[in-house]
PDB file of N, CA and C in Angstrom:
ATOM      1  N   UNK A   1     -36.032 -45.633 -10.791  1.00  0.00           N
ATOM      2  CA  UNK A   1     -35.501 -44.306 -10.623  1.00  0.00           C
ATOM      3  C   UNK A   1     -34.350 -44.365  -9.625  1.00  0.00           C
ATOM      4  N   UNK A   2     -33.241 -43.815 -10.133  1.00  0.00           N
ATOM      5  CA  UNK A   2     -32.382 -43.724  -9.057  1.00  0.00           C
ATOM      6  C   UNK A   2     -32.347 -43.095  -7.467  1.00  0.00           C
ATOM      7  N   UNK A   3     -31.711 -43.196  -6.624  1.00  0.00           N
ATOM      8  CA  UNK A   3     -32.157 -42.894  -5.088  1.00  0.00           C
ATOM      9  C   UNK A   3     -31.746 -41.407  -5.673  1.00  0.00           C
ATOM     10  N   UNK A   4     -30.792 -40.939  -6.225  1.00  0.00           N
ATOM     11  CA  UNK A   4     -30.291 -39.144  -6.453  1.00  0.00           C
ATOM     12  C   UNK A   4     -31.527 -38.379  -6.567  1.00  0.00           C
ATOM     13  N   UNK A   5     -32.466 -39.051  -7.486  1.00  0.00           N
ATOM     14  CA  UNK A   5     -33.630 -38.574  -8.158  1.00  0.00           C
ATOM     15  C   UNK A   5     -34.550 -38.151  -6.861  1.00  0.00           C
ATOM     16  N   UNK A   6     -34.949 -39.016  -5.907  1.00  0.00           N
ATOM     17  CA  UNK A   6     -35.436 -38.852  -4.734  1.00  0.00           C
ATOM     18  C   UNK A   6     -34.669 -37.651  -3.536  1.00  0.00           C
ATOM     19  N   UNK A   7     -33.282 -37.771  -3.366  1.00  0.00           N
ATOM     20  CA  UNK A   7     -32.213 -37.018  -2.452  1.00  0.00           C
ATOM     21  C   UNK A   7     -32.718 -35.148  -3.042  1.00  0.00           C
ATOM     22  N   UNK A   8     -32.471 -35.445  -4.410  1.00  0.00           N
ATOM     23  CA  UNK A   8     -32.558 -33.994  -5.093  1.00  0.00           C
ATOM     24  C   UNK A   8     -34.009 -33.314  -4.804  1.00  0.00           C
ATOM     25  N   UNK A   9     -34.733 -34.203  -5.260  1.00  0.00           N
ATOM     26  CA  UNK A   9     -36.187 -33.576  -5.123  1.00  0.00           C
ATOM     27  C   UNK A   9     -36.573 -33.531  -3.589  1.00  0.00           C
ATOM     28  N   UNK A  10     -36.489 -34.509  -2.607  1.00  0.00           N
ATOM     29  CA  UNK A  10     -36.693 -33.989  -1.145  1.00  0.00           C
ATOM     30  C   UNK A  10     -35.997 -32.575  -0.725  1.00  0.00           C
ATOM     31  N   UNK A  11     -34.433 -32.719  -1.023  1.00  0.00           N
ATOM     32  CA  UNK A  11     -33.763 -31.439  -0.839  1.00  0.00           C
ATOM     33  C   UNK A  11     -34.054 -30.308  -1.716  1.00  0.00           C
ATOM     34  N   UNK A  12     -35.538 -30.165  -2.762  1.00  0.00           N
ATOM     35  CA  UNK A  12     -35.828 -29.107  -3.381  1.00  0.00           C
ATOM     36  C   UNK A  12     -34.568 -28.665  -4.702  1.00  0.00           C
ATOM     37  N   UNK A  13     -33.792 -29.341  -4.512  1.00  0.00           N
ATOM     38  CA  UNK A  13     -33.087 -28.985  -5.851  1.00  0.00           C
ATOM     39  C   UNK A  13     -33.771 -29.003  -7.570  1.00  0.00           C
ATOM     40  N   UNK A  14     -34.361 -30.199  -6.922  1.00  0.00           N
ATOM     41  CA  UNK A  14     -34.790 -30.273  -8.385  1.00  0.00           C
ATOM     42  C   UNK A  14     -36.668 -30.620  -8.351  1.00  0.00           C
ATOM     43  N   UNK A  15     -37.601 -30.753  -9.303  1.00  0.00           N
ATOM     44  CA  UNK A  15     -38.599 -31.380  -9.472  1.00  0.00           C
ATOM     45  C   UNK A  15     -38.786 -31.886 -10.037  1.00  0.00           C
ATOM     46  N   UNK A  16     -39.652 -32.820 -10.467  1.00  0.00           N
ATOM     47  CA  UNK A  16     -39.582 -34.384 -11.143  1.00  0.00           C
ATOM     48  C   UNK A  16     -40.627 -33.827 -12.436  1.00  0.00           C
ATOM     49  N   UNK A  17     -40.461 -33.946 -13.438  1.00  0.00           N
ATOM     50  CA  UNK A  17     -41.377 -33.888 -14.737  1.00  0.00           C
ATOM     51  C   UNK A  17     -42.923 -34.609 -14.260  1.00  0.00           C
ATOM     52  N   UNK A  18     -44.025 -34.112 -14.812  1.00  0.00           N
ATOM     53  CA  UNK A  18     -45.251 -34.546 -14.457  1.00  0.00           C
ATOM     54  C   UNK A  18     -45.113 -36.217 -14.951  1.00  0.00           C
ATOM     55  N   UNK A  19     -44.547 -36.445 -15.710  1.00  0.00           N
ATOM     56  CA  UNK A  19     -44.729 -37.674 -16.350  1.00  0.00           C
ATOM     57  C   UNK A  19     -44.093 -39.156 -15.156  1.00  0.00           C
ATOM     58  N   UNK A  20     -42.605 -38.158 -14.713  1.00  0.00           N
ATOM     59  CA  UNK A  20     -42.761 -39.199 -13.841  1.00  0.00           C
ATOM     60  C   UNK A  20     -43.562 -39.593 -12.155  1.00  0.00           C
ATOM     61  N   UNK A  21     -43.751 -38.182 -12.019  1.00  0.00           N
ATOM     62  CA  UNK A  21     -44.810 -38.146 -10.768  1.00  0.00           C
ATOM     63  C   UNK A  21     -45.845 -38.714 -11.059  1.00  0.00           C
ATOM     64  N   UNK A  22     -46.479 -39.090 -12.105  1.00  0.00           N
ATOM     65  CA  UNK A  22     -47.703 -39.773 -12.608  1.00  0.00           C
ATOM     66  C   UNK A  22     -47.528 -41.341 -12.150  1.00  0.00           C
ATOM     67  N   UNK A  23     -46.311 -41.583 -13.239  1.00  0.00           N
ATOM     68  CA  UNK A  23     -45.828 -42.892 -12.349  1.00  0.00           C
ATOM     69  C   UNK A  23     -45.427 -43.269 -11.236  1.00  0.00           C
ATOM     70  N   UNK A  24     -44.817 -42.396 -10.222  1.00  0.00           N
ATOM     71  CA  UNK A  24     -44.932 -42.510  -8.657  1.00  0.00           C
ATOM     72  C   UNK A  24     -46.658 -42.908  -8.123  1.00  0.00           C
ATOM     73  N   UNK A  25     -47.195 -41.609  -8.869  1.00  0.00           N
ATOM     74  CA  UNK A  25     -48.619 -41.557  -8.110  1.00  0.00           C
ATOM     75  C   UNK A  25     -49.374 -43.167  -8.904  1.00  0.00           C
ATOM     76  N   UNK A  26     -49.531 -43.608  -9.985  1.00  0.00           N
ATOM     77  CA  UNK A  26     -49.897 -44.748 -10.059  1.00  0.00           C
ATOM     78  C   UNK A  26     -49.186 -46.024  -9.104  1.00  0.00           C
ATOM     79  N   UNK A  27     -47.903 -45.978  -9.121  1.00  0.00           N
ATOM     80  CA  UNK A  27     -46.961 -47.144  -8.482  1.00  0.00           C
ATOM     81  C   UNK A  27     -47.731 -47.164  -6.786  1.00  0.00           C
ATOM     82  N   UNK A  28     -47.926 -46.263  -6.533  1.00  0.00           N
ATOM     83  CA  UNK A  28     -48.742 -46.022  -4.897  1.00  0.00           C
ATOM     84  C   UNK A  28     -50.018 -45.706  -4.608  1.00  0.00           C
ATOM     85  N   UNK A  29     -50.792 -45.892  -5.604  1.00  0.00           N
ATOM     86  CA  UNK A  29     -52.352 -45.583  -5.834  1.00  0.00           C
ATOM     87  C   UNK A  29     -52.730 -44.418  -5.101  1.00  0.00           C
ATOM     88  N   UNK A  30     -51.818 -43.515  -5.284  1.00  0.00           N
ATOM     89  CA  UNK A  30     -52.642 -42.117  -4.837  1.00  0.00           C
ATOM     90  C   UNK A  30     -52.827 -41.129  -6.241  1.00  0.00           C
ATOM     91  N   UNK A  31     -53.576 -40.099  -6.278  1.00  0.00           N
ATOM     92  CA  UNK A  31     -53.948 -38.927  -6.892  1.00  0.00           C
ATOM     93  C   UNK A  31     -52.429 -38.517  -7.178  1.00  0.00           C
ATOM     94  N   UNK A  32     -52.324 -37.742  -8.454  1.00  0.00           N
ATOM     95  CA  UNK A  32     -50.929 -36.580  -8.419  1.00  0.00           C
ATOM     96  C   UNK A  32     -50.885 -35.924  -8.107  1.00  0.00           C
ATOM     97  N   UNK A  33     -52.245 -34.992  -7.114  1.00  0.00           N
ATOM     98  CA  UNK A  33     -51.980 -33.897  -6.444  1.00  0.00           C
ATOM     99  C   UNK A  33     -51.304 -34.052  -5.083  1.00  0.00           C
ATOM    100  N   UNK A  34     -51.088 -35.372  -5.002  1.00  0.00           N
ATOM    101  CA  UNK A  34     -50.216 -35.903  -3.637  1.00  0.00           C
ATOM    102  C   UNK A  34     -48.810 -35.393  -3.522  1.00  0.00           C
ATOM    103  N   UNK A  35     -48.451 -35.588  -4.716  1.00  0.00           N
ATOM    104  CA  UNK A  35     -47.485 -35.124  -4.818  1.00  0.00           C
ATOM    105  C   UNK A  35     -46.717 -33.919  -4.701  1.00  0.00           C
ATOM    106  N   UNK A  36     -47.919 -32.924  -5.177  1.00  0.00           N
ATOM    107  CA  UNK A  36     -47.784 -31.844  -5.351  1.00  0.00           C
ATOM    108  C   UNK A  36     -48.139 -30.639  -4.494  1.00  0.00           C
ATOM    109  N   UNK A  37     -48.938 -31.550  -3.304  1.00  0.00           N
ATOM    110  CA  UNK A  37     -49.013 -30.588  -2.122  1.00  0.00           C
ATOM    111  C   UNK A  37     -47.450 -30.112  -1.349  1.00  0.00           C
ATOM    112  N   UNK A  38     -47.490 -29.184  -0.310  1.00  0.00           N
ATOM    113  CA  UNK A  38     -46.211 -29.087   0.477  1.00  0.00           C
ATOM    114  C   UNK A  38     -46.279 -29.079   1.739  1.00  0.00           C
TER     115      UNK A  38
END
């Protein structure tokens, strides 16, 4: 994934499709609700 992909979504511009937060959350062995807390 590109670093933009990360810049955008920290700065709330954008959010990442469940599909790839799935793959974040597998790549780091946490839950997807990790993700999805604030």
């Amino acid at each position: 994934m590109p670093s933009s992909f990360f810049s955008e979504w920290k700065r709330g511009k954008m959010m990442p499709k469940a599909d790839k937060l799935q793959i974040l959350a597998d790549y780091f062995g946490v839950p997807l609700d990790y993700f999805l807390k604030e």
